[in-house]
PDB file of N, CA and C in Angstrom:
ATOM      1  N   UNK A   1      12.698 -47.864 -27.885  1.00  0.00           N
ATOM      2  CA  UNK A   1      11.430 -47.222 -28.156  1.00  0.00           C
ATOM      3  C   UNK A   1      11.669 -45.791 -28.598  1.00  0.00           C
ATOM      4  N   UNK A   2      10.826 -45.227 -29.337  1.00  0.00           N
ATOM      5  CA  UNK A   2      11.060 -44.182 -30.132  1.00  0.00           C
ATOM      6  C   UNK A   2      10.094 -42.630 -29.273  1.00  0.00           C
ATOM      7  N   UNK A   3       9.319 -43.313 -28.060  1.00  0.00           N
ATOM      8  CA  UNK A   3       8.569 -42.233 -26.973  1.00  0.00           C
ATOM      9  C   UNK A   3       8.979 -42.423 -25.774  1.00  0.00           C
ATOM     10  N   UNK A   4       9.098 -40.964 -25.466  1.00  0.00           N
ATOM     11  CA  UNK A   4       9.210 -40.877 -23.694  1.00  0.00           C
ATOM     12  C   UNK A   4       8.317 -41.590 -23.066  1.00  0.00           C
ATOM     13  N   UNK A   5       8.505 -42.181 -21.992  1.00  0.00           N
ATOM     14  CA  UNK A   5       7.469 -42.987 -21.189  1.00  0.00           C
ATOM     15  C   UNK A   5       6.819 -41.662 -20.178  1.00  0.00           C
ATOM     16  N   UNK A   6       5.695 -41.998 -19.341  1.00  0.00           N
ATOM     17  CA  UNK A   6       5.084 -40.683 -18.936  1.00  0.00           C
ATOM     18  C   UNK A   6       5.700 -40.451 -17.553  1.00  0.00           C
ATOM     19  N   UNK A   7       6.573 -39.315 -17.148  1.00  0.00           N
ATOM     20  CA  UNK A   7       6.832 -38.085 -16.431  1.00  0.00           C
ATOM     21  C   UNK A   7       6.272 -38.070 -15.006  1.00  0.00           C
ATOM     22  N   UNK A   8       4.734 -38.731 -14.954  1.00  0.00           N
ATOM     23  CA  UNK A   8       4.095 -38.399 -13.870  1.00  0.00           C
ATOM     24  C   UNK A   8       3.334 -37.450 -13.602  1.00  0.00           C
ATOM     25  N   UNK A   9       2.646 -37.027 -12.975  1.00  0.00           N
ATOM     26  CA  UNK A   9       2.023 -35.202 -12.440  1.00  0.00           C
ATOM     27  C   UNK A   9       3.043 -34.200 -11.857  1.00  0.00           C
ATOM     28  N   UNK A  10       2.453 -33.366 -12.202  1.00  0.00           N
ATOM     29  CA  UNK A  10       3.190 -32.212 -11.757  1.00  0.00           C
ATOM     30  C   UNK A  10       2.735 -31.735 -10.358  1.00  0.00           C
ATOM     31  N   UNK A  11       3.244 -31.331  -9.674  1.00  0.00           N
ATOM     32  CA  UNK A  11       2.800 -30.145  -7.938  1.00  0.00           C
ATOM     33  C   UNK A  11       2.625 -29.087  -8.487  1.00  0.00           C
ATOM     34  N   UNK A  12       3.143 -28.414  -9.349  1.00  0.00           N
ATOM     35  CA  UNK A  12       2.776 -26.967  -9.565  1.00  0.00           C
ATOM     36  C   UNK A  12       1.356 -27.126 -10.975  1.00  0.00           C
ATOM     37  N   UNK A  13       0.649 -26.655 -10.793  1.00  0.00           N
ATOM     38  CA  UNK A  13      -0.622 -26.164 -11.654  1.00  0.00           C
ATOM     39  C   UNK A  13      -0.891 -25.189 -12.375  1.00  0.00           C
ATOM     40  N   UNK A  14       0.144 -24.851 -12.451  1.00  0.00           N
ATOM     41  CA  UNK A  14       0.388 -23.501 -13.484  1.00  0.00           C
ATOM     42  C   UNK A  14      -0.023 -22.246 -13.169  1.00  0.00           C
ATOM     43  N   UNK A  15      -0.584 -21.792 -14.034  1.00  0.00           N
ATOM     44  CA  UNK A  15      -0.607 -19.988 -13.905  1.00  0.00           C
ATOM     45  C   UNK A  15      -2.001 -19.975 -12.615  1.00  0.00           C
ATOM     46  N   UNK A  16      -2.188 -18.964 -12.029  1.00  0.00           N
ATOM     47  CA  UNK A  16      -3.135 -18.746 -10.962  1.00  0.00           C
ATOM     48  C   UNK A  16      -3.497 -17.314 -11.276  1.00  0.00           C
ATOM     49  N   UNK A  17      -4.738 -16.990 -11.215  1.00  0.00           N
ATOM     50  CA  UNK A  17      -5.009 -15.297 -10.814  1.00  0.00           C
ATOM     51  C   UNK A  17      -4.393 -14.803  -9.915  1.00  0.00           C
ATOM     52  N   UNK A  18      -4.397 -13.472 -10.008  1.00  0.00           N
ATOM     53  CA  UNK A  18      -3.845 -12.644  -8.457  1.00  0.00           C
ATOM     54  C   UNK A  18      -4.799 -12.381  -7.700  1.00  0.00           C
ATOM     55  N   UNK A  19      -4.397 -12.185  -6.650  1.00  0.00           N
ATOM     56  CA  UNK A  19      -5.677 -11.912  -5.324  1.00  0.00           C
ATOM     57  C   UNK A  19      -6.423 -10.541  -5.008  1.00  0.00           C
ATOM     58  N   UNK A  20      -5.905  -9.560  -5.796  1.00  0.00           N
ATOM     59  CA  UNK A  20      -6.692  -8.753  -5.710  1.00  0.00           C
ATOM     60  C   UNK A  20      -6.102  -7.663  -4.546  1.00  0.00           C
ATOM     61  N   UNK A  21      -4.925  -8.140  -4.160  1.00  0.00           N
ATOM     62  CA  UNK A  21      -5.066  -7.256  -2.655  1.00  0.00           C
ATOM     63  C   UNK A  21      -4.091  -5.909  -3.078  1.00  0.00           C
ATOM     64  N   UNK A  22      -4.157  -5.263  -2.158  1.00  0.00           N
ATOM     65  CA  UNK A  22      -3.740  -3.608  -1.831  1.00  0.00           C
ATOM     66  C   UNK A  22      -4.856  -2.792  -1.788  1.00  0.00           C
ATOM     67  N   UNK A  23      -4.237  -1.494  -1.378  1.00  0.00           N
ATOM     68  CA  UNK A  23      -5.282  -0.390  -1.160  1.00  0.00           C
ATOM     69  C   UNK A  23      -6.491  -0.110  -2.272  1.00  0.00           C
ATOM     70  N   UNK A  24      -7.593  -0.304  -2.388  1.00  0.00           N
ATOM     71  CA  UNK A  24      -8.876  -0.017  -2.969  1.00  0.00           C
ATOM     72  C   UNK A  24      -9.045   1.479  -2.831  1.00  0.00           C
ATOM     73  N   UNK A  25      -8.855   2.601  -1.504  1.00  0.00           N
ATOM     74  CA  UNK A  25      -8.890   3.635  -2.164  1.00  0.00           C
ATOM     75  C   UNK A  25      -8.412   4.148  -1.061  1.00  0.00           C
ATOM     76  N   UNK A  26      -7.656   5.273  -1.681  1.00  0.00           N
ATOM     77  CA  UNK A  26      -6.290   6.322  -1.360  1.00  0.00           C
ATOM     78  C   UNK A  26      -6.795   7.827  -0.219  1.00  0.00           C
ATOM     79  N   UNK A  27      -5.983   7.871   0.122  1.00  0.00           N
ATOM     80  CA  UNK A  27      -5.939   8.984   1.750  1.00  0.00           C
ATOM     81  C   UNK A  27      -6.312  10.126   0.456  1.00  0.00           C
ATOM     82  N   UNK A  28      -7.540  10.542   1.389  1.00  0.00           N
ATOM     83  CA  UNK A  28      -8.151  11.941   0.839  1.00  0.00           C
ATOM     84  C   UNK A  28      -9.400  11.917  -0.139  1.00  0.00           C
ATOM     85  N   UNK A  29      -9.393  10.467  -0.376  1.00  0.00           N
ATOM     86  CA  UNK A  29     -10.846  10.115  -0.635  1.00  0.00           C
ATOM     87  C   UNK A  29     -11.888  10.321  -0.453  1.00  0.00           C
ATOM     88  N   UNK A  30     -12.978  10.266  -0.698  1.00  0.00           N
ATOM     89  CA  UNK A  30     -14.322   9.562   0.090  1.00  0.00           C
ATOM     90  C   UNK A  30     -14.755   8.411  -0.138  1.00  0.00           C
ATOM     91  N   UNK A  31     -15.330   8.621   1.134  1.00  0.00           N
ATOM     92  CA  UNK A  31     -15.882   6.908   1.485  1.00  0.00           C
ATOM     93  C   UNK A  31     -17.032   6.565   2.259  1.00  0.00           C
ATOM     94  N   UNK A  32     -17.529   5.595   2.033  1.00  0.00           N
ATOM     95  CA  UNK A  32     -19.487   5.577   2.559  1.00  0.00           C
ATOM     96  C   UNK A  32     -19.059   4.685   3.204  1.00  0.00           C
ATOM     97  N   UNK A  33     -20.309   4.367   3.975  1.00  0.00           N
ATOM     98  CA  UNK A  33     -20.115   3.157   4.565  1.00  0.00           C
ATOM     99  C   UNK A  33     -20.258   1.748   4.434  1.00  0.00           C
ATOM    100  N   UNK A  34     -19.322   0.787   4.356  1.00  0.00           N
ATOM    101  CA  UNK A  34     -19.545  -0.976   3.862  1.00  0.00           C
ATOM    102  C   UNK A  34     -17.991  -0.527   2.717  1.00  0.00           C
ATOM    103  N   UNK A  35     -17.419   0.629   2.348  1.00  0.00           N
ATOM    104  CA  UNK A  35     -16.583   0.460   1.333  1.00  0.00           C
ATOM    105  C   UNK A  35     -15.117  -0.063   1.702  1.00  0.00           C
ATOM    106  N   UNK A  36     -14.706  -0.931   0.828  1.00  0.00           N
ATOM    107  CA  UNK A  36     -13.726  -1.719   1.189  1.00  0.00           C
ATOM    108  C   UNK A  36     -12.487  -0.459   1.047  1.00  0.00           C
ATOM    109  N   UNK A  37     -11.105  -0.243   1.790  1.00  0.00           N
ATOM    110  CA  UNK A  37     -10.628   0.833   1.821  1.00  0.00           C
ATOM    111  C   UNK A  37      -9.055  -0.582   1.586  1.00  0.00           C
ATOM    112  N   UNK A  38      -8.454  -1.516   2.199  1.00  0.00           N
ATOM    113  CA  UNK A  38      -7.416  -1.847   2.236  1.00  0.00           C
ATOM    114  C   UNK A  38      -7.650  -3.935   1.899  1.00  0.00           C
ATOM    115  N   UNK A  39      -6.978  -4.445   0.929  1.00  0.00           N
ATOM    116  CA  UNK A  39      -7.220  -5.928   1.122  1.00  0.00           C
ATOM    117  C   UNK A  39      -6.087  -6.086   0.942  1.00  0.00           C
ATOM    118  N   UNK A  40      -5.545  -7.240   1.762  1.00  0.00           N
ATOM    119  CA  UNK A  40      -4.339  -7.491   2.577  1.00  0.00           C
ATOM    120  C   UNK A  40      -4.048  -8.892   3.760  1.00  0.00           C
ATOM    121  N   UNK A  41      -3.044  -9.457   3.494  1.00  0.00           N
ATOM    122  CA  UNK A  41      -2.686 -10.530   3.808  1.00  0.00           C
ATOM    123  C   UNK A  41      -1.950 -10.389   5.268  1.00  0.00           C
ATOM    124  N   UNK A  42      -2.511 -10.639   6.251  1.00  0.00           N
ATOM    125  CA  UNK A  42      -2.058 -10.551   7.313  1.00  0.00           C
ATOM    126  C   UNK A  42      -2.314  -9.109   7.540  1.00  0.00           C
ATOM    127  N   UNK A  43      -2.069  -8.978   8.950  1.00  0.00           N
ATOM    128  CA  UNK A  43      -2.305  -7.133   9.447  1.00  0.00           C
ATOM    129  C   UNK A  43      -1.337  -6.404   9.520  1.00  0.00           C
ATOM    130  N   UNK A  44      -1.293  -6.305   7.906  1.00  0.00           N
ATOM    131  CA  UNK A  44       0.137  -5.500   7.738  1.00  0.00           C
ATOM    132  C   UNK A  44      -0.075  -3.918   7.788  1.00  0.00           C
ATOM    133  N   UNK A  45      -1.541  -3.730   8.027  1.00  0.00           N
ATOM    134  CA  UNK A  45      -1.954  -1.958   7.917  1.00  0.00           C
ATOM    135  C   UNK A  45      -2.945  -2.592   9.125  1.00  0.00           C
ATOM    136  N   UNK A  46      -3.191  -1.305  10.471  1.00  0.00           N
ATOM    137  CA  UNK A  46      -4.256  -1.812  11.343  1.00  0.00           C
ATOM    138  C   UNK A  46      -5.555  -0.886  10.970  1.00  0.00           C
ATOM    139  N   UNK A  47      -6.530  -0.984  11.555  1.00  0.00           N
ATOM    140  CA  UNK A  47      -7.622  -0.274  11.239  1.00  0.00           C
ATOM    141  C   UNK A  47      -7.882   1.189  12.512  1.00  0.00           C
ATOM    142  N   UNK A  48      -8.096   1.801  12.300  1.00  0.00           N
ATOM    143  CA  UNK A  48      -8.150   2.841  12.998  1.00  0.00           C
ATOM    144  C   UNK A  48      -9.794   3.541  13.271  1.00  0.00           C
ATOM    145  N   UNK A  49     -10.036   4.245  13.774  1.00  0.00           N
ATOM    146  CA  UNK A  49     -11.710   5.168  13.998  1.00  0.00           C
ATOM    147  C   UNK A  49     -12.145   5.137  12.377  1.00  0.00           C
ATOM    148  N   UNK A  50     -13.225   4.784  12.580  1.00  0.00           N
ATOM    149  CA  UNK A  50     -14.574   4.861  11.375  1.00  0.00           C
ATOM    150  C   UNK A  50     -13.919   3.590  10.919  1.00  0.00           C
ATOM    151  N   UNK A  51     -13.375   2.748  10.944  1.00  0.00           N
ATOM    152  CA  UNK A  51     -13.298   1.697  10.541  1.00  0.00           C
ATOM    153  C   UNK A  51     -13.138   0.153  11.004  1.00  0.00           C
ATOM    154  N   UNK A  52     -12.951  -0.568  10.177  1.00  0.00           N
ATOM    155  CA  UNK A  52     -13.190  -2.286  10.896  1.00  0.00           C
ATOM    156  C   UNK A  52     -12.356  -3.102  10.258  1.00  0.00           C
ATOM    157  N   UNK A  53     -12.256  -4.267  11.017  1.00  0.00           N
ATOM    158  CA  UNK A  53     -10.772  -5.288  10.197  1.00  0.00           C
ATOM    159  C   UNK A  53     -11.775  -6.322  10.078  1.00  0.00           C
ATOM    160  N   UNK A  54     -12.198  -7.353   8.541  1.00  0.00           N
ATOM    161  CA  UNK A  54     -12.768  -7.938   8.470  1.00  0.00           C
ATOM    162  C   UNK A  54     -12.074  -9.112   8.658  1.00  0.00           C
ATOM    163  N   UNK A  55     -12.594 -10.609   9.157  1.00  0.00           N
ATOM    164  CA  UNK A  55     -12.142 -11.813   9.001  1.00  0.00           C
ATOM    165  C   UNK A  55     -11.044 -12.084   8.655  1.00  0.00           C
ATOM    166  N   UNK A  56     -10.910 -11.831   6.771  1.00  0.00           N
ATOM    167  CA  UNK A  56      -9.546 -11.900   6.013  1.00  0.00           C
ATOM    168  C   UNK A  56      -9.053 -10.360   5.939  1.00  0.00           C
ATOM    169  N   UNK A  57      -8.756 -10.090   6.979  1.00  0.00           N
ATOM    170  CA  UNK A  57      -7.814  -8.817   7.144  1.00  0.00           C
ATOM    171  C   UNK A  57      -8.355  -7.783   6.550  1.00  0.00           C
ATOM    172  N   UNK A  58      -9.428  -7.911   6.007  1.00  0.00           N
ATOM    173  CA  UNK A  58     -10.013  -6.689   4.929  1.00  0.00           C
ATOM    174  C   UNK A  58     -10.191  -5.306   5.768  1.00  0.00           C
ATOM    175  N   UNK A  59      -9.813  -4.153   5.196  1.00  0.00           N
ATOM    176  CA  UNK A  59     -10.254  -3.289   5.900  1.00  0.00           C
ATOM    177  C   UNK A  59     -10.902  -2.137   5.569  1.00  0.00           C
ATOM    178  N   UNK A  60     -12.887  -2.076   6.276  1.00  0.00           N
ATOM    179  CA  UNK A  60     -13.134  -1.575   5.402  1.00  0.00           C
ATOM    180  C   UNK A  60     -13.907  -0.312   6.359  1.00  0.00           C
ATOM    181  N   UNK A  61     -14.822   0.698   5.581  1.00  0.00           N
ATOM    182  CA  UNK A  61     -15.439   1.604   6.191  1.00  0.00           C
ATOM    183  C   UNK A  61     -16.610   1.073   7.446  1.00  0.00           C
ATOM    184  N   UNK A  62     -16.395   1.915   8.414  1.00  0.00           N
ATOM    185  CA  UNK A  62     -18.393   1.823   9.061  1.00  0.00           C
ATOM    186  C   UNK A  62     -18.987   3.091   8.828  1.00  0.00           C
ATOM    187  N   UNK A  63     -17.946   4.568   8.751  1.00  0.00           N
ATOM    188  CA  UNK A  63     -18.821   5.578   8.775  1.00  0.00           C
ATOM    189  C   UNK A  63     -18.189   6.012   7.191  1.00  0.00           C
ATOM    190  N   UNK A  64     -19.122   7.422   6.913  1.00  0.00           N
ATOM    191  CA  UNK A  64     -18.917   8.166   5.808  1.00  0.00           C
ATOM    192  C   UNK A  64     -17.994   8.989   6.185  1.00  0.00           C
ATOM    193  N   UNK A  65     -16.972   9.492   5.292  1.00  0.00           N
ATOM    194  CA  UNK A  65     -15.948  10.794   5.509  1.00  0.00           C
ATOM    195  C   UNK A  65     -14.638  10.509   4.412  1.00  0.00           C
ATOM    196  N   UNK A  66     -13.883  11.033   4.602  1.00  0.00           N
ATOM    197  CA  UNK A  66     -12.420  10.589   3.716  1.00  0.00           C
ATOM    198  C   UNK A  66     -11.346   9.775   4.181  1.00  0.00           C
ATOM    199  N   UNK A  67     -11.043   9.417   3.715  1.00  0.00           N
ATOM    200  CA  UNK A  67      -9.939   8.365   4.271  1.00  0.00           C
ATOM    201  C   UNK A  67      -8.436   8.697   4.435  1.00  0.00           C
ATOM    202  N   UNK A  68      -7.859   8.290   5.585  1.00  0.00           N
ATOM    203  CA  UNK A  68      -6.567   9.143   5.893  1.00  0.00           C
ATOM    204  C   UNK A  68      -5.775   7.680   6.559  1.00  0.00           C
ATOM    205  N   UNK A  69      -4.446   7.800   5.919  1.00  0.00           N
ATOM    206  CA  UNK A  69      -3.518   6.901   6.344  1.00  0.00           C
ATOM    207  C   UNK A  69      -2.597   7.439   7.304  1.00  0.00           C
ATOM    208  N   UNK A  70      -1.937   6.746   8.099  1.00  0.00           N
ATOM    209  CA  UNK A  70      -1.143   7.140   9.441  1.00  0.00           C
ATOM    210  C   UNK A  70       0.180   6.283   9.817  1.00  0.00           C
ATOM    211  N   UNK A  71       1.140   7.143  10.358  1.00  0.00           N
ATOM    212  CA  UNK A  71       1.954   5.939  10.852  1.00  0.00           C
ATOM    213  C   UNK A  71       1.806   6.390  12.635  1.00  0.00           C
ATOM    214  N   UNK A  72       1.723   5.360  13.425  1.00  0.00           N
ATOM    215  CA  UNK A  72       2.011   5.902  15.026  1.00  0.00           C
ATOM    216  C   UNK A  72       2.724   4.502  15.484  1.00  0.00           C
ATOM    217  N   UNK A  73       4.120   4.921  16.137  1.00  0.00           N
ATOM    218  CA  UNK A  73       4.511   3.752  16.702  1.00  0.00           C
ATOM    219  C   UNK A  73       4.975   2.684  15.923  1.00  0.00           C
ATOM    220  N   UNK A  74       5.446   3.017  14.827  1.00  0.00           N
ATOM    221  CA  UNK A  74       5.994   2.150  13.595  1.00  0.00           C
ATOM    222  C   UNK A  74       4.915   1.258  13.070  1.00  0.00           C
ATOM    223  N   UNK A  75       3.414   1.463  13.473  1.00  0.00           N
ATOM    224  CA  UNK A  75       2.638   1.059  12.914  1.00  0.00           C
ATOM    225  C   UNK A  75       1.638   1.636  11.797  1.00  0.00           C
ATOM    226  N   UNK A  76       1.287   1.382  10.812  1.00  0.00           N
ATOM    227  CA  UNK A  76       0.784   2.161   9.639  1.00  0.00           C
ATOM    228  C   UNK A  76      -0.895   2.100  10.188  1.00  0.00           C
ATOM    229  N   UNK A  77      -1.437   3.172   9.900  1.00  0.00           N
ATOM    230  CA  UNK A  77      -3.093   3.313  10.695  1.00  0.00           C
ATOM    231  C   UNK A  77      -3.848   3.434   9.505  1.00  0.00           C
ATOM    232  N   UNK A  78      -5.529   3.087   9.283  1.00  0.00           N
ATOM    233  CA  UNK A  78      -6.225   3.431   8.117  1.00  0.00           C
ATOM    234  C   UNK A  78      -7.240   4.048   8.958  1.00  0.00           C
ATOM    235  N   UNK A  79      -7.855   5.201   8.677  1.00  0.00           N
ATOM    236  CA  UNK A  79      -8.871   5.683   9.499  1.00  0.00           C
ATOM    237  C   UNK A  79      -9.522   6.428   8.408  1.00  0.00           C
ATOM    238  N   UNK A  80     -10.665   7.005   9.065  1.00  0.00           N
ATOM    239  CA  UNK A  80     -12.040   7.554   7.789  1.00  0.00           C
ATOM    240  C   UNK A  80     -12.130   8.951   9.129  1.00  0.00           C
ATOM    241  N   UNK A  81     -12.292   9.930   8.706  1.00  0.00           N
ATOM    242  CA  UNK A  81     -12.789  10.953   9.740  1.00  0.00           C
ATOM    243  C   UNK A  81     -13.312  11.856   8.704  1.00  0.00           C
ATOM    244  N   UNK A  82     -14.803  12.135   9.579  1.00  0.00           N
ATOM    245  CA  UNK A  82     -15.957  12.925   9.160  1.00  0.00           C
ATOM    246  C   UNK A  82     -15.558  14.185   8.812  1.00  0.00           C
TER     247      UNK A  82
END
């Protein structure tokens, strides 16, 4: 025969979007409240004062002020202070 016979399906599905994640906005900012500040896969940054860890790790504002990153304890901090 002069054609390949068929191969089967593939497992991989080809190209995918990216997810969107990393920091949304940077130490020394401002920031209101509801604004998303960190998106992130697992709690690889924790949330600190004026802020909240959503469901999917999101981490975002509750109060208004600027946003300041931290390390304490080999852990990286995201906090908002007025």
């Amino acid at each position: 025969m002069a054609h390949t016979k068929a191969g089967g399906s593939t497992r991989q599905k080809g190209n995918r979007r990216g997810k969107h994640l990393g920091v949304k906005l940077f130490s020394g900012q401002k920031v209101r409240s509801g604004n998303i500040i960190v998106r992130q896969k697992g709690s690889t940054m924790i949330s600190g004062p004026g802020t909240r860890l959503g469901r999917d790790f999101t981490i975002y504002s509750i109060a208004e002020g600027t946003v300041k990153f931290a390390t304490r304890l080999g852990k990286r901090i995201v906090s908002v202070s007025t």
